[in-house]
N, C-alpha and C. Protein backbone atom coordinates (compact mmCIF):
# COMPACT_ATOMS: atom_id res chain seq x y z
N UNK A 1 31.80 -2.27 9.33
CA UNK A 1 30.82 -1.91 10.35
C UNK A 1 29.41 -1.98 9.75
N UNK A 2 28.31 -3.07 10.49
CA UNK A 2 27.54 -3.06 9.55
C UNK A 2 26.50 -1.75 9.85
N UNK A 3 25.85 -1.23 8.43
CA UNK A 3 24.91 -0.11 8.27
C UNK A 3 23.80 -0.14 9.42
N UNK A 4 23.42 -1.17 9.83
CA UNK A 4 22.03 -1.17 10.89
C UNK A 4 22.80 -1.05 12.66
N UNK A 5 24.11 -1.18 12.34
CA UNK A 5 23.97 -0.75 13.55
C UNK A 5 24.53 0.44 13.87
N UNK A 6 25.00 1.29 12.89
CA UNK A 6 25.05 2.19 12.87
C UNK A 6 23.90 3.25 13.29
N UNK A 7 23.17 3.16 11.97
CA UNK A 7 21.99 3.69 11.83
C UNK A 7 21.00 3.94 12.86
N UNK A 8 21.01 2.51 13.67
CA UNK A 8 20.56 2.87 15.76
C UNK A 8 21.17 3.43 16.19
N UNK A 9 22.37 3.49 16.10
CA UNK A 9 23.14 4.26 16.89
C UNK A 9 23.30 5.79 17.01
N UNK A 10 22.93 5.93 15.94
CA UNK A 10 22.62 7.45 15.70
C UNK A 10 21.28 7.53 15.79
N UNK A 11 20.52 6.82 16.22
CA UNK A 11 19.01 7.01 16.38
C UNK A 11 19.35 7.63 18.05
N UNK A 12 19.79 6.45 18.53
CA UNK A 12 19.82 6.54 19.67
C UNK A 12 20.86 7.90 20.53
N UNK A 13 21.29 7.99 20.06
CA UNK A 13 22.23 9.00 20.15
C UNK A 13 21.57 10.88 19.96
N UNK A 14 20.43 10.44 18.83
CA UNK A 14 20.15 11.94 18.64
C UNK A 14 18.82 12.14 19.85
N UNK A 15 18.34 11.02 20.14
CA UNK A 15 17.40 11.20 21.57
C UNK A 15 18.17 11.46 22.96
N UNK A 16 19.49 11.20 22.83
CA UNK A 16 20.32 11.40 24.41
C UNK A 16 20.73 12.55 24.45
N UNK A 17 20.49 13.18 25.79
CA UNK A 17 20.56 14.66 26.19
C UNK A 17 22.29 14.31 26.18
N UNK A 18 22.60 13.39 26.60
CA UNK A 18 24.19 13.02 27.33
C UNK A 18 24.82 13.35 25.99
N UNK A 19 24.34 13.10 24.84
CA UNK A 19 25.24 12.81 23.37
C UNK A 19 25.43 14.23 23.07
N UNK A 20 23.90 14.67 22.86
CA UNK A 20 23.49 16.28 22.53
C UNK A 20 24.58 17.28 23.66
N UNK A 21 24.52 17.17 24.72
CA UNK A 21 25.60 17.77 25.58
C UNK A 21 26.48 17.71 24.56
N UNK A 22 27.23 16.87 25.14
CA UNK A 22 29.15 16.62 24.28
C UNK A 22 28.87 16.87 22.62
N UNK A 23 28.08 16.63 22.50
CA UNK A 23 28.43 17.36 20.47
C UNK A 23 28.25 18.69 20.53
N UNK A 24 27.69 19.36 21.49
CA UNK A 24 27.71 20.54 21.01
C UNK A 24 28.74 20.75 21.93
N UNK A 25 29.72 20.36 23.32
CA UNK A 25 30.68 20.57 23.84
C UNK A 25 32.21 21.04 22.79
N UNK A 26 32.29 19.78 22.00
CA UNK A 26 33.16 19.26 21.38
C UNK A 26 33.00 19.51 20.36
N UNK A 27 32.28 20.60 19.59
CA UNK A 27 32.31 20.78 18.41
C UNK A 27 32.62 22.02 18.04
N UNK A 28 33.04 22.83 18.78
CA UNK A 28 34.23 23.97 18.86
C UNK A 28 35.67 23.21 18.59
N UNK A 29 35.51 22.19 18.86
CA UNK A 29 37.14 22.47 18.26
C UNK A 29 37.45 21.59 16.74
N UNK A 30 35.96 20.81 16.20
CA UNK A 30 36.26 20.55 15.05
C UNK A 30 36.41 19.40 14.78
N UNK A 31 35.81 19.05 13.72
CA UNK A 31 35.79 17.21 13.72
C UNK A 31 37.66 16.80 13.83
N UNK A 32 38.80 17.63 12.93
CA UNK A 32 39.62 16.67 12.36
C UNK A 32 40.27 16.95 14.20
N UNK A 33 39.84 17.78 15.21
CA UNK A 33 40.71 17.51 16.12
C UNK A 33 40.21 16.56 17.05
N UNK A 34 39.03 16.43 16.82
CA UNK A 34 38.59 14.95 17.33
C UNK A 34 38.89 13.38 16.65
N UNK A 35 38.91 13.90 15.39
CA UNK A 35 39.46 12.14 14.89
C UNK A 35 41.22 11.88 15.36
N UNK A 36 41.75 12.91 15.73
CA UNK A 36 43.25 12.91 16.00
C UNK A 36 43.81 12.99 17.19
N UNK A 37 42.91 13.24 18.32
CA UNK A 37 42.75 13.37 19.49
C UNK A 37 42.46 11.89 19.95
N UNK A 38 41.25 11.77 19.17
CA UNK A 38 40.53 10.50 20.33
C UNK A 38 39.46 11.03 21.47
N UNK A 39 39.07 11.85 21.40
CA UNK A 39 38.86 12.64 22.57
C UNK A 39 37.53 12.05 23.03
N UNK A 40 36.82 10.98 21.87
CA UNK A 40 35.71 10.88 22.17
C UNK A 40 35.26 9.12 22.47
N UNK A 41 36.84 8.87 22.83
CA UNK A 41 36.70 7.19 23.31
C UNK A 41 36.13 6.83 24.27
N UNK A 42 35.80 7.39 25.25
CA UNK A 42 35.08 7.55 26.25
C UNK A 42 33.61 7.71 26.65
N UNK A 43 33.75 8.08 25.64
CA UNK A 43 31.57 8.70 25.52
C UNK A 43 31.11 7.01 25.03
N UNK A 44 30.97 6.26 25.92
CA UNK A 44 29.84 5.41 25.25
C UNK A 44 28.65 5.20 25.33
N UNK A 45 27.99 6.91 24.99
CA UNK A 45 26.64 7.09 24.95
C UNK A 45 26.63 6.93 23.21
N UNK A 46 27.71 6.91 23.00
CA UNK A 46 27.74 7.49 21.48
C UNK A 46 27.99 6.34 20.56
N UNK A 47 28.05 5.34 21.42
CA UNK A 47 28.46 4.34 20.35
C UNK A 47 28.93 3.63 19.31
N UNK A 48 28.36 3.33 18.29
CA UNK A 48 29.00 3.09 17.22
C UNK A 48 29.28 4.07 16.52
N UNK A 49 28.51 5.34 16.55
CA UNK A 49 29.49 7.07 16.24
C UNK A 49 30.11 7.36 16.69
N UNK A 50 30.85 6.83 17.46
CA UNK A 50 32.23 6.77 18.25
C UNK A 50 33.31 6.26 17.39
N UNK A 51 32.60 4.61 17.18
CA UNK A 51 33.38 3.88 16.86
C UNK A 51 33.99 4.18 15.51
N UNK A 52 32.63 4.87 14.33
CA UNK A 52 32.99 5.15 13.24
C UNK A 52 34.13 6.31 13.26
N UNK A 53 34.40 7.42 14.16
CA UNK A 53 35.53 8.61 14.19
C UNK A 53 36.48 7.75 13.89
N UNK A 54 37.00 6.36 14.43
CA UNK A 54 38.25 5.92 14.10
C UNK A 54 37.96 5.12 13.30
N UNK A 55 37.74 5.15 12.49
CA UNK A 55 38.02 4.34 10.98
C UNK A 55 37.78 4.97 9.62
N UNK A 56 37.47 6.09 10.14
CA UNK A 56 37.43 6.87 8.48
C UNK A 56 38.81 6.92 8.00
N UNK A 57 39.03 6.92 6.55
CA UNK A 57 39.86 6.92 5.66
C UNK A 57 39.88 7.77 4.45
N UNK A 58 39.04 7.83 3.85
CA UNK A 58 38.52 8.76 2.55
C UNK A 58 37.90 10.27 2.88
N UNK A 59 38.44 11.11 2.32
CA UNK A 59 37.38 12.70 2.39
C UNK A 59 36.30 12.25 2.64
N UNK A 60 35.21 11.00 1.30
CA UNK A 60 33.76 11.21 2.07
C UNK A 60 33.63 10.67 3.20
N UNK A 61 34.49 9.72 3.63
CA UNK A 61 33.82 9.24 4.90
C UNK A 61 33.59 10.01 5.89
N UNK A 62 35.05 11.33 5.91
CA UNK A 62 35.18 12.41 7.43
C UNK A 62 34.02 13.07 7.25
N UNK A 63 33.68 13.42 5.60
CA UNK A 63 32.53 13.96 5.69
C UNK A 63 31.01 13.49 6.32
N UNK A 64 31.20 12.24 6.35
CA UNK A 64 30.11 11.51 6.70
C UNK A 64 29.58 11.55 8.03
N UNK A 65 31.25 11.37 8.91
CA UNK A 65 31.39 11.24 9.96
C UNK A 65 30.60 12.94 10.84
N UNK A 66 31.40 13.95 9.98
CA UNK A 66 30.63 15.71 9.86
C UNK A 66 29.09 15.74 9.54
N UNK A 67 28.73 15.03 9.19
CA UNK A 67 27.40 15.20 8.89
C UNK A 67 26.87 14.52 9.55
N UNK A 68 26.98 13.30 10.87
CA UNK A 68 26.46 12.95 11.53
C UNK A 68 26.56 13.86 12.34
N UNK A 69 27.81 13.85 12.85
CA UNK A 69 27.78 15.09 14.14
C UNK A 69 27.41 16.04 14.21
N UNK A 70 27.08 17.01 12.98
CA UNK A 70 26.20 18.12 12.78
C UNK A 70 24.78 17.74 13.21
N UNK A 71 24.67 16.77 12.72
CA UNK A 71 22.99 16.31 12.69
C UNK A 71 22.75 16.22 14.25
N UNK A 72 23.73 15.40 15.18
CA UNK A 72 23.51 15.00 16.41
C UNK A 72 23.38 16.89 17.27
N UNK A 73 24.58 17.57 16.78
CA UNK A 73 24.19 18.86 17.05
C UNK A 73 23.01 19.50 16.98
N UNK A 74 22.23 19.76 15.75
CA UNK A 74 21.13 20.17 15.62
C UNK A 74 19.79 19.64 16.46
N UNK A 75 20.06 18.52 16.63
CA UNK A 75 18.95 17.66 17.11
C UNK A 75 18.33 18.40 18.35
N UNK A 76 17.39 18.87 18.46
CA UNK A 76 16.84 19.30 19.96
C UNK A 76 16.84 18.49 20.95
N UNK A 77 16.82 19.14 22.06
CA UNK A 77 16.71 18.13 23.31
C UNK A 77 14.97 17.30 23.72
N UNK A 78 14.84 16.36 23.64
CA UNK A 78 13.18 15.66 23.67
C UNK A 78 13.30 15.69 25.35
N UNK A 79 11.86 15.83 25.23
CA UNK A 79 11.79 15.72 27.03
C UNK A 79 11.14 14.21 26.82
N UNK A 80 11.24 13.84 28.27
CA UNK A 80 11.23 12.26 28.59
C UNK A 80 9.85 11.65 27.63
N UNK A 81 8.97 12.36 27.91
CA UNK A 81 7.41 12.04 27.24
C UNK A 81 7.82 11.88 26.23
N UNK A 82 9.09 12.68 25.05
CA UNK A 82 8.65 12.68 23.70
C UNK A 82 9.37 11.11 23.22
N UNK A 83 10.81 11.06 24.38
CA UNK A 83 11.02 10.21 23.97
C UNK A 83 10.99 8.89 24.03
N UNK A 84 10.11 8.15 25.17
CA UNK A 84 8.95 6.91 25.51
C UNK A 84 8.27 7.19 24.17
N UNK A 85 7.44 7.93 23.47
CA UNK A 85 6.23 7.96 22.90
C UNK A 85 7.56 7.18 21.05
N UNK A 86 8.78 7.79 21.63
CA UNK A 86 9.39 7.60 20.01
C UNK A 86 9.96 6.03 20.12
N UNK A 87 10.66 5.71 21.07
CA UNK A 87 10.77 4.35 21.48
C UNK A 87 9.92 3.49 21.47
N UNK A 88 8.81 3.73 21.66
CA UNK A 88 7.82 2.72 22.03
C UNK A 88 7.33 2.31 20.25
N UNK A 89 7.36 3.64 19.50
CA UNK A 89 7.11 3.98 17.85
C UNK A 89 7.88 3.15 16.83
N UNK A 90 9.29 3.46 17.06
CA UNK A 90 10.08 3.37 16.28
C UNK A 90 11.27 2.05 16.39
N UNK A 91 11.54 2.35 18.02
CA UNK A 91 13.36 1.26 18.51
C UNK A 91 12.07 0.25 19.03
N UNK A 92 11.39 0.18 19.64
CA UNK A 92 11.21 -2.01 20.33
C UNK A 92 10.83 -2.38 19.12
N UNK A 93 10.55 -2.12 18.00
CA UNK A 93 10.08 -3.04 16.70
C UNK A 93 11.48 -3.12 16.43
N UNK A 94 12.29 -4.09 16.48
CA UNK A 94 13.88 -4.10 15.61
C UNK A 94 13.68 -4.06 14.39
N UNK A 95 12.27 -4.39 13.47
CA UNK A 95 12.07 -4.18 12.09
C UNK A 95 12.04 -2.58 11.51
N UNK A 96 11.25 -2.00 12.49
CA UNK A 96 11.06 -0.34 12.15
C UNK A 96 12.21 0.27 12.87
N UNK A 97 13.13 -0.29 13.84
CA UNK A 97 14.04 0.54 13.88
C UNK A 97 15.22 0.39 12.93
N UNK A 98 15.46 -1.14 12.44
CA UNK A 98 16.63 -1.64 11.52
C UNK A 98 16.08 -0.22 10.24
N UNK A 99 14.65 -0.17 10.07
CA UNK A 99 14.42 0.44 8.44
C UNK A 99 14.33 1.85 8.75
N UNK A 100 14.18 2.35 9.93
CA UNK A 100 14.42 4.12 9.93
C UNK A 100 15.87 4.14 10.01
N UNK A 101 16.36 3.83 11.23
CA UNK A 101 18.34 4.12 11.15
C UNK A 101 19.25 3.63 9.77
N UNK A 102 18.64 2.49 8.71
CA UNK A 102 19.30 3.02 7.69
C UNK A 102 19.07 3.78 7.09
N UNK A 103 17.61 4.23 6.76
CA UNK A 103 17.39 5.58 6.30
C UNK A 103 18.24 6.60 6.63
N UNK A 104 17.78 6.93 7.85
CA UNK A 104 19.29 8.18 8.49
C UNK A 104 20.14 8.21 7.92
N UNK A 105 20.70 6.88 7.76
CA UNK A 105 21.92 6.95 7.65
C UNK A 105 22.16 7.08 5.93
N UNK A 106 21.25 6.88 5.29
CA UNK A 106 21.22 7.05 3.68
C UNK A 106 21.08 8.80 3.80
N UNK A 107 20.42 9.03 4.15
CA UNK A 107 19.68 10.27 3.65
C UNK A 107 21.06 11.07 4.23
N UNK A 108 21.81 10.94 5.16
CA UNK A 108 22.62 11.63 5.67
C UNK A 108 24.12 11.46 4.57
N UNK A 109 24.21 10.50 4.27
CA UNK A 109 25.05 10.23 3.54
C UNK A 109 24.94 10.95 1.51
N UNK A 110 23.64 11.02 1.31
CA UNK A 110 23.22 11.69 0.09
C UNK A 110 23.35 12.86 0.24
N UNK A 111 23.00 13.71 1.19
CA UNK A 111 23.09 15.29 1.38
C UNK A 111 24.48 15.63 0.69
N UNK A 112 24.44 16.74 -0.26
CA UNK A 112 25.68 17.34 -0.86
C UNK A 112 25.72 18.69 -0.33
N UNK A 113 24.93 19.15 0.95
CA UNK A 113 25.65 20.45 1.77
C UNK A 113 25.10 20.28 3.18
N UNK A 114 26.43 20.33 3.84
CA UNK A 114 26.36 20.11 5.18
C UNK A 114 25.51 21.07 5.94
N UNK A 115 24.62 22.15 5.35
CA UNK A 115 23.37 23.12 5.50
C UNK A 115 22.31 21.98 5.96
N UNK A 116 22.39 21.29 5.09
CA UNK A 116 21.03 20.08 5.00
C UNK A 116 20.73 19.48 6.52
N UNK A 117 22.34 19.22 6.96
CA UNK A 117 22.22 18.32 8.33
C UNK A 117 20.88 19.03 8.82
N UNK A 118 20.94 20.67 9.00
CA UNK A 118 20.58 20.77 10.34
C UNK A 118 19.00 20.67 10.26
N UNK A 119 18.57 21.01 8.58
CA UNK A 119 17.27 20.63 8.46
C UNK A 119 16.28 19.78 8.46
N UNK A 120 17.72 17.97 7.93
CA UNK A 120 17.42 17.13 8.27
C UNK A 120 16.48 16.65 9.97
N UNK A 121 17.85 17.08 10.74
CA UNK A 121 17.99 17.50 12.01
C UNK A 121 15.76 17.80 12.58
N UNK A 122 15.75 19.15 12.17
CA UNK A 122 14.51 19.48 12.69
C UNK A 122 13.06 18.98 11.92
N UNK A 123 13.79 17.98 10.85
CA UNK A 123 12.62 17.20 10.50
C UNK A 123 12.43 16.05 10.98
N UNK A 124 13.56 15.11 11.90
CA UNK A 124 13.34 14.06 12.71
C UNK A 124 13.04 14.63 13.76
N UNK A 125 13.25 15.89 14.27
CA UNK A 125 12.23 16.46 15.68
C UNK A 125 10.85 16.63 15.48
N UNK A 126 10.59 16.69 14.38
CA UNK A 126 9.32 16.63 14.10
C UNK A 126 8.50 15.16 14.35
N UNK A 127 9.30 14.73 13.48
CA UNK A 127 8.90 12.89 13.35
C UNK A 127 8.87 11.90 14.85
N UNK A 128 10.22 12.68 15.96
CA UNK A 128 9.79 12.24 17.11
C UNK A 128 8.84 12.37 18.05
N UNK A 129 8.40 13.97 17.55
CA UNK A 129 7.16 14.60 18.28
C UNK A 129 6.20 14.14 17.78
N UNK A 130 5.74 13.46 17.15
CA UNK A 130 4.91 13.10 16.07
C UNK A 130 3.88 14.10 16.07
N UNK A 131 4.50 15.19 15.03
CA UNK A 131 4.19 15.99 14.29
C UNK A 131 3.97 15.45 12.84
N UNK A 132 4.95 14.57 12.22
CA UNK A 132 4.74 14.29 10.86
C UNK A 132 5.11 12.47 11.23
N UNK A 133 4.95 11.80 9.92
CA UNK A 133 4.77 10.38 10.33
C UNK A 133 5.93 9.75 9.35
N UNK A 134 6.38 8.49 9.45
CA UNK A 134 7.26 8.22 8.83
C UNK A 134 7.40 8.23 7.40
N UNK A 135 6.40 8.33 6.47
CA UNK A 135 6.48 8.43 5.47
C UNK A 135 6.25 10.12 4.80
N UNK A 136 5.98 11.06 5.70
CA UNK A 136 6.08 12.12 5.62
C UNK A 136 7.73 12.69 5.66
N UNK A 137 8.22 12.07 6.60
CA UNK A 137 9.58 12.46 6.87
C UNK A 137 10.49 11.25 5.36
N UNK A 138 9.74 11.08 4.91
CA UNK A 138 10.85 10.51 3.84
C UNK A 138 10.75 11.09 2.54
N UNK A 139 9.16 11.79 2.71
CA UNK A 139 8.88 12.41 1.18
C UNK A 139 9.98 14.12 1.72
N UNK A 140 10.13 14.28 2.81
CA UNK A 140 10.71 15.37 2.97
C UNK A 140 12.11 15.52 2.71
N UNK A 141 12.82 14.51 3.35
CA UNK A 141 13.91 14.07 3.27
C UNK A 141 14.01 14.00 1.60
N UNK A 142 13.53 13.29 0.86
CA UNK A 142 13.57 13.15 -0.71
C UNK A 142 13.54 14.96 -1.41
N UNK A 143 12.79 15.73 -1.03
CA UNK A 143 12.80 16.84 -1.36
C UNK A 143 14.22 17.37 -0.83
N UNK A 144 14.37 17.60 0.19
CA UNK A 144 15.73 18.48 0.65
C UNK A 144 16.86 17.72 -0.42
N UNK A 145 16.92 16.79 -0.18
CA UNK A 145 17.96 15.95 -1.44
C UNK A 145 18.05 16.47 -2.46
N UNK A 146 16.96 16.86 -3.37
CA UNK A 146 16.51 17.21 -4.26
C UNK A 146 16.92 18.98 -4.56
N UNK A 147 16.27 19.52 -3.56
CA UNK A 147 16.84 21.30 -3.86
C UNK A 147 17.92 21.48 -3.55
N UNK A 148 18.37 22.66 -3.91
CA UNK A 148 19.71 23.70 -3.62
C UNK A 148 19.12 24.57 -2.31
N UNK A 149 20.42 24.36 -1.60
CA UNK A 149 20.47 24.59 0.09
C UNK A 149 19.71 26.28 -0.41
N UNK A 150 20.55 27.19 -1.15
CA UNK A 150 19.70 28.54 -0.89
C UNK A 150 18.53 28.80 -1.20
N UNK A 151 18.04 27.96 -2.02
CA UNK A 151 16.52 27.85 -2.12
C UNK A 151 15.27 27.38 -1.29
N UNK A 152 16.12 26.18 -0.87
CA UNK A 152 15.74 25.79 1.00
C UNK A 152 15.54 26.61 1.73
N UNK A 153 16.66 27.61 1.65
CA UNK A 153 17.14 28.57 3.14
C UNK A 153 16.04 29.85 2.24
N UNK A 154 15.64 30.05 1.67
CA UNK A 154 14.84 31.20 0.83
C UNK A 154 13.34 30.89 1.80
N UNK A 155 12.87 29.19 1.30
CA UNK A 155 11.58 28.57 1.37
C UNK A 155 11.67 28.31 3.13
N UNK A 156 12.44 28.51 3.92
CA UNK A 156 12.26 28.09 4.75
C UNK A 156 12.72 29.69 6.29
N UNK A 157 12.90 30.56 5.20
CA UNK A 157 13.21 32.12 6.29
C UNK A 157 12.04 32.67 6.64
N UNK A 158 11.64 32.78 7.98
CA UNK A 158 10.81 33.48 8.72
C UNK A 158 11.11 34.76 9.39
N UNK A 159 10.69 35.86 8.60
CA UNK A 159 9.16 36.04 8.07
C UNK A 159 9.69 35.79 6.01
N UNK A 160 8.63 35.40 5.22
CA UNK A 160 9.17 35.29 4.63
C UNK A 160 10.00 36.29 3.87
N UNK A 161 10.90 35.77 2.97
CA UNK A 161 11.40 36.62 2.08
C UNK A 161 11.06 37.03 1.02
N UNK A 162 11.21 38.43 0.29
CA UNK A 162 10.18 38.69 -0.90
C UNK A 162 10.37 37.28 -2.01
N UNK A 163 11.59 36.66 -2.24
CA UNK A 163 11.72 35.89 -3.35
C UNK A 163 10.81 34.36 -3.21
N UNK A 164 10.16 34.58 -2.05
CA UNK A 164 9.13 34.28 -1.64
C UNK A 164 8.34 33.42 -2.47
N UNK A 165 7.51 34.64 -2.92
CA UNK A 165 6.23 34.61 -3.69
C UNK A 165 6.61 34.72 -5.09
N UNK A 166 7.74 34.54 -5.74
CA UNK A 166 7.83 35.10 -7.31
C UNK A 166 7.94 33.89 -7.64
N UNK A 167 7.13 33.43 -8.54
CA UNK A 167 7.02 32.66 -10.07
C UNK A 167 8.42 32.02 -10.35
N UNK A 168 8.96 32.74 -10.33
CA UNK A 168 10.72 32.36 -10.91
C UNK A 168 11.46 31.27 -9.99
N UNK A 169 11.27 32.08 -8.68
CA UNK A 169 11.59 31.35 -8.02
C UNK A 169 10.90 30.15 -7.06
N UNK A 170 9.89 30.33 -7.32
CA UNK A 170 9.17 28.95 -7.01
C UNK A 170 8.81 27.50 -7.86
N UNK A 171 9.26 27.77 -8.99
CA UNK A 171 9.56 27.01 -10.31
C UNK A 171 10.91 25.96 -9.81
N UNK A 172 11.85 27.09 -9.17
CA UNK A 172 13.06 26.30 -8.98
C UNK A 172 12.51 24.97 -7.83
N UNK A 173 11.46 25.04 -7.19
CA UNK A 173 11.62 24.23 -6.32
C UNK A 173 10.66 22.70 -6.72
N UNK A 174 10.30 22.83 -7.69
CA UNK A 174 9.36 21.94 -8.45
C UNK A 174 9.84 20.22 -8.18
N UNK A 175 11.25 20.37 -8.17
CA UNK A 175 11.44 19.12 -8.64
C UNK A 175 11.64 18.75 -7.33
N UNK A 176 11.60 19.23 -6.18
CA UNK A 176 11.74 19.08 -4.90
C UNK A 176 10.24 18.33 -4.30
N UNK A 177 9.42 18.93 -5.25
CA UNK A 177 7.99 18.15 -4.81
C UNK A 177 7.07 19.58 -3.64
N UNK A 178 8.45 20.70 -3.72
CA UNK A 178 7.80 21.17 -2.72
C UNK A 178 6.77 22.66 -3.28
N UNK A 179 6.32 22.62 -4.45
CA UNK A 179 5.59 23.69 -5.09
C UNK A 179 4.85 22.47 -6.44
N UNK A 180 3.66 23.13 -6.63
CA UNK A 180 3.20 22.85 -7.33
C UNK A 180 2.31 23.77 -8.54
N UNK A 181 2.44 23.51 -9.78
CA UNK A 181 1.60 24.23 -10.71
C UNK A 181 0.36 23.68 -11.44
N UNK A 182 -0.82 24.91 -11.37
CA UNK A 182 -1.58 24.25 -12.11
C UNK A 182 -1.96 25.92 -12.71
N UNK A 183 -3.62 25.40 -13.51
CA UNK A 183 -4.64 26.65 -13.68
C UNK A 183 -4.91 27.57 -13.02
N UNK A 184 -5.18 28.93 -13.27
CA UNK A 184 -5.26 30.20 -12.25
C UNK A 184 -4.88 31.41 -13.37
N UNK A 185 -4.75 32.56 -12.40
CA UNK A 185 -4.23 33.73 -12.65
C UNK A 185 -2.97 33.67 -12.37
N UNK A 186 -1.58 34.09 -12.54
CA UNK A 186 -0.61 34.37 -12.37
C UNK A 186 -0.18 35.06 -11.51
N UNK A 187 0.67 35.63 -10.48
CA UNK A 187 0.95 36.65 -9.87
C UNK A 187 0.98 37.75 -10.44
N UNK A 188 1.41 38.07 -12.00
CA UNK A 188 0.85 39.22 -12.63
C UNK A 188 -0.12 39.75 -12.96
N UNK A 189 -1.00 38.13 -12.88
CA UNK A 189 -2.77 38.98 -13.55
C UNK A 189 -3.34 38.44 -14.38
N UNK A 190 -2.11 37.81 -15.25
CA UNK A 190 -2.36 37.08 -16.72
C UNK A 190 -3.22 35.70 -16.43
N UNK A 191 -3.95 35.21 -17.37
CA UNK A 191 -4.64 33.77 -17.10
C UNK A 191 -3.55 32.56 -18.05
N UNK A 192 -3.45 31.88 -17.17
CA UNK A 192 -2.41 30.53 -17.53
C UNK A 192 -2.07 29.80 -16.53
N UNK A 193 -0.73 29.90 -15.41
CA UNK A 193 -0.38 28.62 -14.71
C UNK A 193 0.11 29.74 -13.62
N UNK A 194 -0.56 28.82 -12.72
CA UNK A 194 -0.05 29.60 -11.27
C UNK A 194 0.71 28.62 -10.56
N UNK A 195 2.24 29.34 -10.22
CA UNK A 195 2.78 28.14 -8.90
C UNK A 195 2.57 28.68 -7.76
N UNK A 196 2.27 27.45 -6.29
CA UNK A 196 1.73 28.16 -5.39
C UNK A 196 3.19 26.87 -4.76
N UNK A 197 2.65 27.35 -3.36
CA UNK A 197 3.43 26.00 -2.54
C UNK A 197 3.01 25.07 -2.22
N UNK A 198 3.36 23.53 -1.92
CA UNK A 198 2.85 22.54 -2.41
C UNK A 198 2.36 22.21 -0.61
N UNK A 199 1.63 20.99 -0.11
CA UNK A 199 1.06 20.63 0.96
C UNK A 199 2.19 20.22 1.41
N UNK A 200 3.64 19.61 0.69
CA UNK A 200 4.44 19.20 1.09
C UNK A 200 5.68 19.96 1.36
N UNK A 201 5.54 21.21 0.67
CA UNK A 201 6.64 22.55 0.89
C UNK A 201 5.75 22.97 2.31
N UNK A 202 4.57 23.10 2.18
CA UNK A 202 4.38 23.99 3.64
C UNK A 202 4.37 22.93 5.02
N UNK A 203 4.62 21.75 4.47
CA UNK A 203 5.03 21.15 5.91
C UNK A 203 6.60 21.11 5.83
N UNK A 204 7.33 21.76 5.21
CA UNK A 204 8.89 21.50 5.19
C UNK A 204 8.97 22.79 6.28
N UNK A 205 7.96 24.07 5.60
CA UNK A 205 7.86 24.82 5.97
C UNK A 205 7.35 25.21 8.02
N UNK A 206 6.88 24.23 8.24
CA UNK A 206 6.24 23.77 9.68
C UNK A 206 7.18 23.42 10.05
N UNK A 207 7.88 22.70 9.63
CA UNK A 207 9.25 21.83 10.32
C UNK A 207 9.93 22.28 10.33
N UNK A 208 10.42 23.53 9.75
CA UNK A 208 11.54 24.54 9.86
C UNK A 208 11.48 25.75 10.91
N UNK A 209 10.24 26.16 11.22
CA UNK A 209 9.49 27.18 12.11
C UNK A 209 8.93 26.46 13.42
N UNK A 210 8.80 25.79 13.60
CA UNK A 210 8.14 24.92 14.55
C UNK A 210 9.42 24.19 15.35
N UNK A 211 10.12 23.44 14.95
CA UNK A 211 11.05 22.72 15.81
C UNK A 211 12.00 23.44 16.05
């Protein structure tokens, strides 16, 4: 099945109210009773994420298959405006849509906790609202890859959480791109290196509170 048409397909799929319905219908009872069922031969709003339920073979693939459908879950519903303004952006260029839907479909496939989907999830609601722009949503995407889901879920709880603001733990998120250190006072007082949050943590941070 080739990757690009996948990759639309789940483009297209996370803009349809019709898809968004039935994944969150059908997802009470669980991916493996849908790959064994069939239940979802019928939906051809869903397309080639249809098509992929019957051909997985390997743990990662079901997983794959779980992490789309999570993602299609999470996805908010766009009202008509948002989604003309994302079509018109992204799907009539077949060049920019062939190179975002494999993205998706990479970035979805790299995630090592199915936590990620849903953040993934409200960072392409962002990107459809155009709130953030395509290369914003990839430096983001590269970060979430990058951290550990509870450190995510730390950097991204509203109101924040005390572990918040501590040194220790904002170190951990460095390699995420989403904190940065330089010169300053310390949170203790001392003069040396202060980590604060980076322009690119507080838009992870927008995208988590906002969508």
């Amino acid at each position: 099945m080739p990757q690009d048409e996948l990759g639309i397909s789940v483009l297209k799929s996370a803009c349809s109210s019709e898809a968004k319905d039935l994944a969150v219908e059908w997802g009470q009872f669980g991916l493996e009773a849908l790959l064994s069922e069939g239940a979802l031969k019928d939906a051809p709003m869903l397309g080639t994420v249809v098509k992929l339920c019957t051909v997985t073979k390997t743990i990662r693939d079901q997983l794959f298959v779980q992490k789309v459908w999570d993602f299609l879950r999470a996805c908010p519903k766009f009202n008509d405006l948002e989604k003309l303004g994302f079509v018109r952006e992204h799907l009539d260029d077949p060049h920019k849509a062939k190179k975002l839907g494999n993205a998706i479909v990479l970035m979805l496939d790299k995630l090592d906790d199915l936590e990620k989907t849903e953040m993934l999830a409200k960072m392409f609601a962002a990107l459809v609202r155009k709130q953030i722009d395509y290369s914003d949503f990839r430096r983001l995407a590269a970060g979430v890859d990058r951290a550990f889901i509870e450190d995510l879920k730390i950097l991204a709880a509203q109101p924040p959480r005390p572990e918040h603001n501590m040194e220790k733990f904002l170190r951990l998120l460095e390699p995420a791109g989403f904190v940065h250190t330089g010169g300053g006072i310390s949170r203790g007082g001392a003069h040396g290196t202060r980590t604060d949050i980076s322009s690119l943590g507080k838009l992870f941070q927008k995208c988590m509170w906002e969508t």
